[in-house]
C-alpha atoms as a PDB file:
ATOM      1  CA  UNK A   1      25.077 -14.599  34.022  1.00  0.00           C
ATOM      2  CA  UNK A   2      21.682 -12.701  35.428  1.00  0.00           C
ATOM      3  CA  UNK A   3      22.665  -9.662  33.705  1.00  0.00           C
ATOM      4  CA  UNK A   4      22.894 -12.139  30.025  1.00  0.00           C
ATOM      5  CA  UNK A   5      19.811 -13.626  31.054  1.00  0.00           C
ATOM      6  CA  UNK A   6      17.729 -10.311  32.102  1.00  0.00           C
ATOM      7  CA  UNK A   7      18.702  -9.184  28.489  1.00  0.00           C
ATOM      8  CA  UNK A   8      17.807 -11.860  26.833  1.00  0.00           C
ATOM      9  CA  UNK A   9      14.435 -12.114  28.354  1.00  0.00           C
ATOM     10  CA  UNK A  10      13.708  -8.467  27.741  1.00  0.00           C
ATOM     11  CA  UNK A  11      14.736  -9.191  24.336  1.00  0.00           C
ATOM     12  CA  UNK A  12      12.368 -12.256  23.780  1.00  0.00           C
ATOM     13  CA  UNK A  13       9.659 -10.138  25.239  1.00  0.00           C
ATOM     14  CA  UNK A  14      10.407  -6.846  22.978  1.00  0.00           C
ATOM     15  CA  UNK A  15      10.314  -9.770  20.502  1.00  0.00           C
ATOM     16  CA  UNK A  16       6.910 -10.972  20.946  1.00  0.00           C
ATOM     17  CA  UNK A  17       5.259  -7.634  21.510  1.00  0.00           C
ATOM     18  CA  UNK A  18       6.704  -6.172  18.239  1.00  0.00           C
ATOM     19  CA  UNK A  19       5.224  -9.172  16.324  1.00  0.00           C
ATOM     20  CA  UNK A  20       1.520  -9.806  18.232  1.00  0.00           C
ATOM     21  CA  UNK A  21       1.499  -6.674  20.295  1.00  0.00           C
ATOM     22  CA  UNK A  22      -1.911  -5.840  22.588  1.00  0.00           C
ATOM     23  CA  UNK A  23      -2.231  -2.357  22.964  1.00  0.00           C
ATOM     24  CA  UNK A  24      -1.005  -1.977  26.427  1.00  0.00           C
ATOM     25  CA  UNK A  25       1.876  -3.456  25.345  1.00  0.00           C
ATOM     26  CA  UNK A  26       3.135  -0.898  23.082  1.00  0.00           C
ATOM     27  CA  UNK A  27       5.574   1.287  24.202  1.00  0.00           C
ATOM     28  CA  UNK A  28       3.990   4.845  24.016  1.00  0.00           C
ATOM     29  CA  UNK A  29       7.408   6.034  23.166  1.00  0.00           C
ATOM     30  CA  UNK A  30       8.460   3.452  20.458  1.00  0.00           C
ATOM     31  CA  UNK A  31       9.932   5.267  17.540  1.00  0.00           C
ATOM     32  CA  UNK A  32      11.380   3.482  13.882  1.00  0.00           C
ATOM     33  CA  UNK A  33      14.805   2.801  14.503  1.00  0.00           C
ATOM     34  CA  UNK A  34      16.049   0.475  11.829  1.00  0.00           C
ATOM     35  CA  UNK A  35      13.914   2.012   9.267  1.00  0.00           C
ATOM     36  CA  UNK A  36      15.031  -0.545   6.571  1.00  0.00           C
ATOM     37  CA  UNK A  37      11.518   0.072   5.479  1.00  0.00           C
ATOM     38  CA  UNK A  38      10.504   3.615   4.282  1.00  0.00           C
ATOM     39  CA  UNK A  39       7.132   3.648   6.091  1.00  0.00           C
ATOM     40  CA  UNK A  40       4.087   5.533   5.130  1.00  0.00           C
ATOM     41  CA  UNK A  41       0.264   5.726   5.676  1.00  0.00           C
ATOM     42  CA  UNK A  42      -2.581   5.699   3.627  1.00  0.00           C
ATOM     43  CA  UNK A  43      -4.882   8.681   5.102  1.00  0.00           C
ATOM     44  CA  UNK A  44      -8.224   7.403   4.455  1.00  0.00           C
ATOM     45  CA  UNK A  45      -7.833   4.746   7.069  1.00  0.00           C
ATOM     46  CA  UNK A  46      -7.603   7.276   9.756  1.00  0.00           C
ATOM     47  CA  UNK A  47     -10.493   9.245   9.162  1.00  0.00           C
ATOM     48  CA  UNK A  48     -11.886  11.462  10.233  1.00  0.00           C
ATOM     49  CA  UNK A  49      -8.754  12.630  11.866  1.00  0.00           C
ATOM     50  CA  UNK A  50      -7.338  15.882   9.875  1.00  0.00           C
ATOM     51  CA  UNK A  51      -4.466  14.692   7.727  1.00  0.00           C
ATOM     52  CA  UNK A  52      -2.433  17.582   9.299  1.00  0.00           C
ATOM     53  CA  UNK A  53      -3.110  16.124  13.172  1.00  0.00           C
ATOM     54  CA  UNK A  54      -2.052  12.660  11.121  1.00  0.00           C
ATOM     55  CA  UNK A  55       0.565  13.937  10.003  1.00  0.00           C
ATOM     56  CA  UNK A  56       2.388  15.129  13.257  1.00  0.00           C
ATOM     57  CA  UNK A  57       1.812  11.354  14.531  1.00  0.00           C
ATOM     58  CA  UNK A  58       3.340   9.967  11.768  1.00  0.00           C
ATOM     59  CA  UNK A  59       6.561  12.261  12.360  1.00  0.00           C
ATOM     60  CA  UNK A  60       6.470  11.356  16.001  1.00  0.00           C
ATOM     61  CA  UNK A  61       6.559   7.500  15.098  1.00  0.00           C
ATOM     62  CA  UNK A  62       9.287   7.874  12.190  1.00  0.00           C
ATOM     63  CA  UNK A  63       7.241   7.173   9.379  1.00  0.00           C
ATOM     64  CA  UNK A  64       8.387   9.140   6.491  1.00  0.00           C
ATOM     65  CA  UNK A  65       5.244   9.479   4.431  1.00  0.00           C
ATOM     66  CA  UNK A  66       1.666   9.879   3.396  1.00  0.00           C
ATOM     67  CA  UNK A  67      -0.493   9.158   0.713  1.00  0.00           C
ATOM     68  CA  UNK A  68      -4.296   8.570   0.173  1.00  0.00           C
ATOM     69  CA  UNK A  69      -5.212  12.279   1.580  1.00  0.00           C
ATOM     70  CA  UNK A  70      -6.041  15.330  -0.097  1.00  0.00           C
ATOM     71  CA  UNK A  71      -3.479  17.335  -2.197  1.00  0.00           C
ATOM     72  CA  UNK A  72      -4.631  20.327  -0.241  1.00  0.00           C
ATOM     73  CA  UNK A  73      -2.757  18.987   2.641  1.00  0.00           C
ATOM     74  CA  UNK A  74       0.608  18.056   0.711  1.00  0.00           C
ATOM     75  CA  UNK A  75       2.066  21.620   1.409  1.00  0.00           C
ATOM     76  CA  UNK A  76       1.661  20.915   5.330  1.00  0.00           C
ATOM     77  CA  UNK A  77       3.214  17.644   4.826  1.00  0.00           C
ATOM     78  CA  UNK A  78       6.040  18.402   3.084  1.00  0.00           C
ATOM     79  CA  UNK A  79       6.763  21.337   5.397  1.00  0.00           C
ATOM     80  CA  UNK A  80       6.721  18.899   8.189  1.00  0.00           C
ATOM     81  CA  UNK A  81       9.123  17.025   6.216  1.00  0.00           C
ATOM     82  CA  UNK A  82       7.568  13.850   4.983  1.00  0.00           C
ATOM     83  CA  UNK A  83       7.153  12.576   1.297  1.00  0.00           C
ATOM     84  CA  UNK A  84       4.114  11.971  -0.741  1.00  0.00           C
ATOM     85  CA  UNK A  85       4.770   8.224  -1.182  1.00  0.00           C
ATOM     86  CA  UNK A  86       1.890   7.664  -3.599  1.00  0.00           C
ATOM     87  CA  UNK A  87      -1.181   9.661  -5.330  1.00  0.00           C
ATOM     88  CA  UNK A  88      -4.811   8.949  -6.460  1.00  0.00           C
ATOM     89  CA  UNK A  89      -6.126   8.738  -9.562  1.00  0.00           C
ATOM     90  CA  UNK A  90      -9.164   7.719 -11.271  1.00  0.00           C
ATOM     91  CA  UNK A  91     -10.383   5.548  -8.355  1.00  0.00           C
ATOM     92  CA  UNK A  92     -10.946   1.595  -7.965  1.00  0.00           C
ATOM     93  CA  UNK A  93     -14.173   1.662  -9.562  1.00  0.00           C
ATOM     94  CA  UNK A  94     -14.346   3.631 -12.808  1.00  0.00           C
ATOM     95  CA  UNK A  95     -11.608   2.079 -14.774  1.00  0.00           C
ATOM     96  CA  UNK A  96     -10.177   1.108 -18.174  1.00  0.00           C
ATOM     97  CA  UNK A  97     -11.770  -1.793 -18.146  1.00  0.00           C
ATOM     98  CA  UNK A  98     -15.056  -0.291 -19.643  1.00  0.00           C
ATOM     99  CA  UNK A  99     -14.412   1.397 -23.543  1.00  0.00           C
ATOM    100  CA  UNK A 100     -16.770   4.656 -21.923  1.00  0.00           C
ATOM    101  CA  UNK A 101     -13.927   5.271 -19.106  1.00  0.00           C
ATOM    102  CA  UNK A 102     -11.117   5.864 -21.218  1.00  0.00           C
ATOM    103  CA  UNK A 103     -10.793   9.536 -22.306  1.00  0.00           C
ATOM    104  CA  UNK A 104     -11.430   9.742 -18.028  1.00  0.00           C
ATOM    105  CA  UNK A 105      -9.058   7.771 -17.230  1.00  0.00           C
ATOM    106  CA  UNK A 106      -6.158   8.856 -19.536  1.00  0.00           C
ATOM    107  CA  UNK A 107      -7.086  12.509 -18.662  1.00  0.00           C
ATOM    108  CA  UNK A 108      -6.998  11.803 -14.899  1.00  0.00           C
ATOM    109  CA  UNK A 109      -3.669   9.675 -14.777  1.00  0.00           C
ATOM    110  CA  UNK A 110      -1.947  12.376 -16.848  1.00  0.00           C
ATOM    111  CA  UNK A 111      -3.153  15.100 -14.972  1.00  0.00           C
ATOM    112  CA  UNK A 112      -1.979  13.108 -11.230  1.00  0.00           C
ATOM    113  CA  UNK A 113       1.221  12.692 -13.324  1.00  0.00           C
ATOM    114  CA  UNK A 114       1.508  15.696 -13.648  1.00  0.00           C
ATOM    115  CA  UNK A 115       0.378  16.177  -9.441  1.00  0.00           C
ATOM    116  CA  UNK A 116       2.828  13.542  -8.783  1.00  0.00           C
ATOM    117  CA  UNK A 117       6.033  15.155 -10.400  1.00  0.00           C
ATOM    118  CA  UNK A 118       5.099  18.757  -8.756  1.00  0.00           C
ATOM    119  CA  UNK A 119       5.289  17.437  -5.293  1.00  0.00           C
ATOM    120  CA  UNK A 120       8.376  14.935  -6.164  1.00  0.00           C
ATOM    121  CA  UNK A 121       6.314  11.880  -5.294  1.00  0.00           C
ATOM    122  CA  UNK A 122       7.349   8.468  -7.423  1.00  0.00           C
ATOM    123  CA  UNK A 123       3.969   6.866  -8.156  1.00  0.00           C
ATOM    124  CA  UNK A 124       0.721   7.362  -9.252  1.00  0.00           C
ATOM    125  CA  UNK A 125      -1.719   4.596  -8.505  1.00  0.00           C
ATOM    126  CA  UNK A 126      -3.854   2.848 -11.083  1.00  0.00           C
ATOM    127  CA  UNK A 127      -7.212  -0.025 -11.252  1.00  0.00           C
ATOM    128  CA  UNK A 128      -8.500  -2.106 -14.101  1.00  0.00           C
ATOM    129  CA  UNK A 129     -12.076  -0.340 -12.221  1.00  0.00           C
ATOM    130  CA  UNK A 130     -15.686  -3.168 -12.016  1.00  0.00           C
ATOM    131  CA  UNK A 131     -15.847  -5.773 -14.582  1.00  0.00           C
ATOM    132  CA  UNK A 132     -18.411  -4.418 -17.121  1.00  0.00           C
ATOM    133  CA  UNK A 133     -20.923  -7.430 -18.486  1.00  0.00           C
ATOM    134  CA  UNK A 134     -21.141  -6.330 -21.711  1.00  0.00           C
ATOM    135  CA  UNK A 135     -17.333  -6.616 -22.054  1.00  0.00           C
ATOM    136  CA  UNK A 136     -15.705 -10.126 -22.385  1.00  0.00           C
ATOM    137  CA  UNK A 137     -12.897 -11.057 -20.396  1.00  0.00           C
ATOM    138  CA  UNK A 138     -10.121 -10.458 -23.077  1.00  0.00           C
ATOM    139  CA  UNK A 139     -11.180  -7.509 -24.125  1.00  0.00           C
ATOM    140  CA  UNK A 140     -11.801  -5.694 -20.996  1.00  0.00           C
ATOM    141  CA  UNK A 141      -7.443  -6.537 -20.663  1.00  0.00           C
ATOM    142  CA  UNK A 142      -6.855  -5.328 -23.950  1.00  0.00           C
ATOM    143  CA  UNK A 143      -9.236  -2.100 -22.880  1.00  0.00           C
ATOM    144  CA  UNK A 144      -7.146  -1.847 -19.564  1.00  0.00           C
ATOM    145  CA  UNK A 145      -3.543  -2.337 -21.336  1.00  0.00           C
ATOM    146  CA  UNK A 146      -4.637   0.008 -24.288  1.00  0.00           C
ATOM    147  CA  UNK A 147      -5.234   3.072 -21.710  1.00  0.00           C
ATOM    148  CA  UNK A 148      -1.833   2.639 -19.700  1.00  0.00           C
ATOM    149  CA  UNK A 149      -0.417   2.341 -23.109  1.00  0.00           C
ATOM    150  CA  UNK A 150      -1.284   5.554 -24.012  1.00  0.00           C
ATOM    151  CA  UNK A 151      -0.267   6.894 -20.711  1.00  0.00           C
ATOM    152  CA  UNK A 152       3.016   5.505 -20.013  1.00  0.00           C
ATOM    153  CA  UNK A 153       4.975   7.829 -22.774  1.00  0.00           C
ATOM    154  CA  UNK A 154       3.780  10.792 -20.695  1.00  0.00           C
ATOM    155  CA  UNK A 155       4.501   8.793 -17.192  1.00  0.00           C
ATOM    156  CA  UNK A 156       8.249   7.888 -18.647  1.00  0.00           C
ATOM    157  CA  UNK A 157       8.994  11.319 -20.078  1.00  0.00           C
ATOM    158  CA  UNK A 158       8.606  12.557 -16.104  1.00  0.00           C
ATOM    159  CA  UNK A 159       9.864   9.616 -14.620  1.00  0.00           C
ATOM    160  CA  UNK A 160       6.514   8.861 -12.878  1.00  0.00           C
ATOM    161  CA  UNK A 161       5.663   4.800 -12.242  1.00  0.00           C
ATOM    162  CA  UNK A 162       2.113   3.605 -12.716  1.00  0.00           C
ATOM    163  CA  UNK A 163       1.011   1.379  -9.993  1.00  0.00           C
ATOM    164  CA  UNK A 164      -1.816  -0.848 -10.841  1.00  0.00           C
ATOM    165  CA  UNK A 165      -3.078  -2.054  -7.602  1.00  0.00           C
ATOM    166  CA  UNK A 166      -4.546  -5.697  -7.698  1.00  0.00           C
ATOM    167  CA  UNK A 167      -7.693  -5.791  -4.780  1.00  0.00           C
ATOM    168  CA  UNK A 168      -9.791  -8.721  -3.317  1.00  0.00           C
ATOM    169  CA  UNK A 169     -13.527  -9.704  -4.313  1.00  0.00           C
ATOM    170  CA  UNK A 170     -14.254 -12.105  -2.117  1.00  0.00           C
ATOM    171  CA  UNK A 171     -14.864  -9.978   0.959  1.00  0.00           C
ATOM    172  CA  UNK A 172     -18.543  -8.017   1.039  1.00  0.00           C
ATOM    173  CA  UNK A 173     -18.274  -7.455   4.642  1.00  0.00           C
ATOM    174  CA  UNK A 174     -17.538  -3.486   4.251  1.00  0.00           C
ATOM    175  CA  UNK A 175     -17.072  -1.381   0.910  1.00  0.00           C
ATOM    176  CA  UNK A 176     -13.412  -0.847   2.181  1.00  0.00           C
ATOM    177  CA  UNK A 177     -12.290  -4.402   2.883  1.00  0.00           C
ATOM    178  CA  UNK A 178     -13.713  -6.016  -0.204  1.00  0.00           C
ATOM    179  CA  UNK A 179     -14.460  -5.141  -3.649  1.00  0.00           C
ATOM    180  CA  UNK A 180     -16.899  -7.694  -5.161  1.00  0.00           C
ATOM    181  CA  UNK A 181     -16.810  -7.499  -9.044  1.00  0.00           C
ATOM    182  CA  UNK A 182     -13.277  -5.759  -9.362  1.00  0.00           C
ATOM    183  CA  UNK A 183     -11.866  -7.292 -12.776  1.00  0.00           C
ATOM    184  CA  UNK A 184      -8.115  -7.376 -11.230  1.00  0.00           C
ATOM    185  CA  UNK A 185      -8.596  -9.120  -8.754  1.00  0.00           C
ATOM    186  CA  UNK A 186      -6.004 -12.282  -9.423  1.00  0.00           C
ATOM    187  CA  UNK A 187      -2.604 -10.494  -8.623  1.00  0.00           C
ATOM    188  CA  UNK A 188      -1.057 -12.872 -11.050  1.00  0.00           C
ATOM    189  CA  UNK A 189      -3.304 -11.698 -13.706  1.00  0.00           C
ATOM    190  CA  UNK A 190      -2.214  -8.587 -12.685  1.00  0.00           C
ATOM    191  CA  UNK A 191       1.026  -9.127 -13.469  1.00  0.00           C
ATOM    192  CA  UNK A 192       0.256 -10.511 -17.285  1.00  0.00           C
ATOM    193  CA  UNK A 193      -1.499  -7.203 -17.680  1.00  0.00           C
ATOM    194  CA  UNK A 194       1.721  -5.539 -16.428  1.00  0.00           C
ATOM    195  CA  UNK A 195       4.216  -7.479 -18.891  1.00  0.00           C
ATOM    196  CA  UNK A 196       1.742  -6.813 -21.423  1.00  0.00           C
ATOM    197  CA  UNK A 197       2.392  -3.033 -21.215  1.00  0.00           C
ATOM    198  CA  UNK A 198       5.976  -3.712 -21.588  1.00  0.00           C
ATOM    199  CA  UNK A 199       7.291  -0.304 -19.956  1.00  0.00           C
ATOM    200  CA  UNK A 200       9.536   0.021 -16.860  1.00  0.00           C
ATOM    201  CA  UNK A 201       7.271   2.569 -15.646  1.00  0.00           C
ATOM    202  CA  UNK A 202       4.678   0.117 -15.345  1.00  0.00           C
ATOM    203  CA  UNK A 203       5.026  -1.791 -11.478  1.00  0.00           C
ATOM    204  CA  UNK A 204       2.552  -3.742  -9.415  1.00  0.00           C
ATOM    205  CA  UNK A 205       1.039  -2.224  -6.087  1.00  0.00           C
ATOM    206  CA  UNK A 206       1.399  -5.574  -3.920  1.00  0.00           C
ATOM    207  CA  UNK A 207      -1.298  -5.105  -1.385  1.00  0.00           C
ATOM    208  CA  UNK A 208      -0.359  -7.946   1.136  1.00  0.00           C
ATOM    209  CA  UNK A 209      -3.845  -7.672   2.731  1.00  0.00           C
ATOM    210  CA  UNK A 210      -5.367  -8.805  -0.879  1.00  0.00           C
ATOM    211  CA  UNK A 211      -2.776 -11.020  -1.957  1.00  0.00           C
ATOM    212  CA  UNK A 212      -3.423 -12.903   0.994  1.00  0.00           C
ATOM    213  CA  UNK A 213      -7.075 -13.296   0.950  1.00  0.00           C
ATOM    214  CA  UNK A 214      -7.173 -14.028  -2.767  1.00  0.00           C
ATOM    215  CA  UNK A 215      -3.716 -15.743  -3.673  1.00  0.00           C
ATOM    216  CA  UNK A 216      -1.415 -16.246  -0.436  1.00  0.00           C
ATOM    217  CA  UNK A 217       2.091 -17.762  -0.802  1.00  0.00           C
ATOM    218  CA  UNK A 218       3.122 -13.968   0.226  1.00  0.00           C
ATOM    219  CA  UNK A 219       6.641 -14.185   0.478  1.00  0.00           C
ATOM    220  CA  UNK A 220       6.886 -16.738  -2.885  1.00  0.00           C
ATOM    221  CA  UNK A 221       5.421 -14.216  -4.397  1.00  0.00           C
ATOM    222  CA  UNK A 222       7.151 -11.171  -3.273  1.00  0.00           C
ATOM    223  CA  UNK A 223      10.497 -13.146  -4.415  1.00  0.00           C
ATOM    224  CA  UNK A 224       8.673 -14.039  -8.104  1.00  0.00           C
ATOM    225  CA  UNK A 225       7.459 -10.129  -8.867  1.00  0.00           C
ATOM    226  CA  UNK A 226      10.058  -8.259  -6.916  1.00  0.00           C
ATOM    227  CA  UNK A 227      11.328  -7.159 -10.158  1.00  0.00           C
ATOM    228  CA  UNK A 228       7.817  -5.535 -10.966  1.00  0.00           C
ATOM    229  CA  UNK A 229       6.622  -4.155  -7.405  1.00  0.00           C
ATOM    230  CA  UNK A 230       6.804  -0.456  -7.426  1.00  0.00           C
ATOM    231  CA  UNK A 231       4.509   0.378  -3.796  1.00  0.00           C
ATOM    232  CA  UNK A 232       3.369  -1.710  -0.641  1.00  0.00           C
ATOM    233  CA  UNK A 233       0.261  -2.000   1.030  1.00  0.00           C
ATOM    234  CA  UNK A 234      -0.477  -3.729   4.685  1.00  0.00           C
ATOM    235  CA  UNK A 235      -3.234  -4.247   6.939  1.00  0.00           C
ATOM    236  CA  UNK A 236      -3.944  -7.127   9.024  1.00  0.00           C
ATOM    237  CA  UNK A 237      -6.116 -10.505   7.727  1.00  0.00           C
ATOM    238  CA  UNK A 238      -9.242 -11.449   7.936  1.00  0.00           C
ATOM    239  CA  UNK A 239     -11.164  -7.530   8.673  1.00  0.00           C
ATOM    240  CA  UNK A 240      -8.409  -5.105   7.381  1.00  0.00           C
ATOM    241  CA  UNK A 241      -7.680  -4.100  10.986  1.00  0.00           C
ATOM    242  CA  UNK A 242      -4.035  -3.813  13.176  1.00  0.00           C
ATOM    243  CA  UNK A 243      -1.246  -6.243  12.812  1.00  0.00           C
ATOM    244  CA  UNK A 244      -1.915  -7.478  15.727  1.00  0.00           C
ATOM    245  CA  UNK A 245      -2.529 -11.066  17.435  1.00  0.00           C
ATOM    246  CA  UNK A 246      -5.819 -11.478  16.060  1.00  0.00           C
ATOM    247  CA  UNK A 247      -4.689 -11.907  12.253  1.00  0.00           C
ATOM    248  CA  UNK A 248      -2.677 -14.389  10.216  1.00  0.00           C
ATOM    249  CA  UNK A 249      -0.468 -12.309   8.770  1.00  0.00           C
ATOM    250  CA  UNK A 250       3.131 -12.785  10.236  1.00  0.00           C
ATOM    251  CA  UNK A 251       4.288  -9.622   9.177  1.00  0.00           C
ATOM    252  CA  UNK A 252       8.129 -10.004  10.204  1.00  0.00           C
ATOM    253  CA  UNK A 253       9.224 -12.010   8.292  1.00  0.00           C
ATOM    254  CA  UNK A 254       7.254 -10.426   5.160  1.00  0.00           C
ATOM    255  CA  UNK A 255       9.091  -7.226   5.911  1.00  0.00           C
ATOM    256  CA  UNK A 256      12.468  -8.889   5.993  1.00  0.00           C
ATOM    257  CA  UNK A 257      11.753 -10.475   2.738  1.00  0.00           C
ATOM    258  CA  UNK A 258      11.021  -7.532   1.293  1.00  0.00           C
ATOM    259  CA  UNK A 259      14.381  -6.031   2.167  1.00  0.00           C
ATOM    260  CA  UNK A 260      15.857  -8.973   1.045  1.00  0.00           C
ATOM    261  CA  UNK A 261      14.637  -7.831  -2.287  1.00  0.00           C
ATOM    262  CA  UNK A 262      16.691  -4.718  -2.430  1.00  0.00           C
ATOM    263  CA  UNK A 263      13.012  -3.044  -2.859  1.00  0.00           C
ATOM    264  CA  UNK A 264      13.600   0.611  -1.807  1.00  0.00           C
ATOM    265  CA  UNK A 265      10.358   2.410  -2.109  1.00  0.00           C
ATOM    266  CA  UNK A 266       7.301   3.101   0.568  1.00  0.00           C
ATOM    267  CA  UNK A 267       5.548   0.140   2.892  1.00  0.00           C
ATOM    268  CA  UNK A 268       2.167   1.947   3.293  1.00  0.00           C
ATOM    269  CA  UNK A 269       0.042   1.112   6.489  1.00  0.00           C
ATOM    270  CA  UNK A 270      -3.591   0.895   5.068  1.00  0.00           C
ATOM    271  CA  UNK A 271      -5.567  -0.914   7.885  1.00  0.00           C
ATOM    272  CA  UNK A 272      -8.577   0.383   9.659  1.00  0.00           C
ATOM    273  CA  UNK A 273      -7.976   0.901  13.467  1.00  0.00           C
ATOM    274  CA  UNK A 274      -9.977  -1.101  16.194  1.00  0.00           C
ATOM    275  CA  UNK A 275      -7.881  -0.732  19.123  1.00  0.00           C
ATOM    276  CA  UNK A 276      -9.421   2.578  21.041  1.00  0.00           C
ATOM    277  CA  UNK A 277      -6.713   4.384  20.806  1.00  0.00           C
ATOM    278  CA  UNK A 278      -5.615   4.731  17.038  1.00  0.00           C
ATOM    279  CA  UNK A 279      -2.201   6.334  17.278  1.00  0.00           C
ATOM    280  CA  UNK A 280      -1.088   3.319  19.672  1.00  0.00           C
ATOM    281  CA  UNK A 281      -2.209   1.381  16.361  1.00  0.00           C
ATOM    282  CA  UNK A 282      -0.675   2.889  14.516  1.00  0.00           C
ATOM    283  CA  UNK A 283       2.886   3.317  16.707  1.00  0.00           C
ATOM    284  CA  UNK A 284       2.286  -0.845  16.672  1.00  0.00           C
ATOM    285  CA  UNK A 285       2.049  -1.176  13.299  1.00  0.00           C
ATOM    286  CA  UNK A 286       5.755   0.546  12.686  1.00  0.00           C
ATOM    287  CA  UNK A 287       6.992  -1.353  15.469  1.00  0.00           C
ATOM    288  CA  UNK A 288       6.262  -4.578  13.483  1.00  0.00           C
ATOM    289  CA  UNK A 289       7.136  -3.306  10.452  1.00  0.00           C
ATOM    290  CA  UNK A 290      10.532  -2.060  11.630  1.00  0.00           C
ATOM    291  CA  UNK A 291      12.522  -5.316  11.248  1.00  0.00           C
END
């Protein structure tokens, strides 16, 4: 009966540390186990650590990709023996949305297309870019739906999925956390403008940091738009930083939902460390993540 009731305590308390964590609390040894989730990491967060010194972490920990870092580094990366989960395009700001981006943007998705099939990564990643004020609301969709339109033949013919990524405007606390202005930035909206393309190649990038701080009803909406989710983004809310117990976000039971789905593509990290010691942030982050 002590030796039930040692286990279950130890249990309970792996159980509380995996969900609200402090970093002394993480075991410096924790590696993905379960791995239901095909972790990533978006680079940029980490900076300025080299992607390649990233990289090694990110082995250590069991992740099993990277995205958001330079394509010089893919060649280290895939030696190492991770995936490119995901890779930029023509940025969050210069988008379809404005009649003067479009030759740029069609160029610049075809040619990361193109990036994307070399290095056998699924997705490329796609914005509507800043509403433009001398645009009206309709027509900057039909601008954004006309580009991907004339994309997607070229994104179906490799088997490449365009991932428009739907991003919050309400926070102006930090050009990374917020994006005043940004035209997508209802991630049901998003969706419309997804539908409208009408190709399978076409997917949402559900960004549960944005989702919550402009929509919420995560998991409701997880269940509603699985069918149309081709990437994941996390970070914790308010501030963008760790999952930790300073945030709303109850990412458990997110994660679960998410493989209730069936969804088997990449769960990207994409919050900016706070904790001192980044890699411990990090190494928490998969722990929660690894229901």
């Amino acid at each position: 009966m002590i030796a039930r009731t040692a286990t279950a305590l130890a249990g309970t308390a792996l159980l509380g540390a995996s969900r609200f964590a402090k970093a002394a609390e993480v075991p410096d040894d924790f590696k993905v186990k379960n791995g239901r989730i095909r972790q990533s990491i978006m680079g940029w967060c980490f900076k300025p650590m080299p992607a390649e010194e990233l990289a090694r972490h990110c082995k250590d920990i069991g992740l099993v990709a990277m995205e958001g870092i330079s394509s010089k580094s893919y060649p280290y990366v895939k030696e190492l023996g991770l995936n490119i989960s995901l890779v930029s395009s023509h940025g969050f700001k210069k988008g379809p949305v404005s009649p003067e981006n479009r030759e740029y943007c069609i160029k610049t998705l075809r040619d990361r297309i193109d990036l994307a099939k070399s290095v056998d990564c699924p997705s490329v990643i796609t914005f509507t870019g800043m509403s433009d004020p001398k645009v009206s609301h309709e027509q900057s969709a039909k601008n954004c739906v006309e580009v991907w339109k004339e994309v997607m033949p070229y994104a179906e013919k490799h088997g490449i999925n365009l991932c428009l990524e739907h991003l919050n405007s309400r926070d102006d606390t930090h050009p990374m956390k917020g994006h005043p202005g940004y035209f997508g930035d209802d991630v049901d909206f998003c969706v419309d403008l997804i539908k409208r393309v009408d190709s399978p190649n076409m997917k949402l990038l559900f960004d549960i940091y944005h989702v919550q701080i402009m929509n919420g009803d995560v998991i409701s909406r997880i269940r509603q738009y699985k069918d149309l989710i081709g990437h994941y983004h996390t970070a914790g809310c308010p501030g963008r930083a760790e999952l930790d117990e300073t945030q709303e976000i109850n990412y458990p039971p997110i994660m679960k939902e998410i493989v209730k789905t069936g969804y088997k593509g990449y769960v990207a990290q994409e919050f900016i460390p706070t904790w001192d010691d980044p890699v411990k942030a990090l190494r928490h982050a998969a722990m929660v993540c690894d229901v």
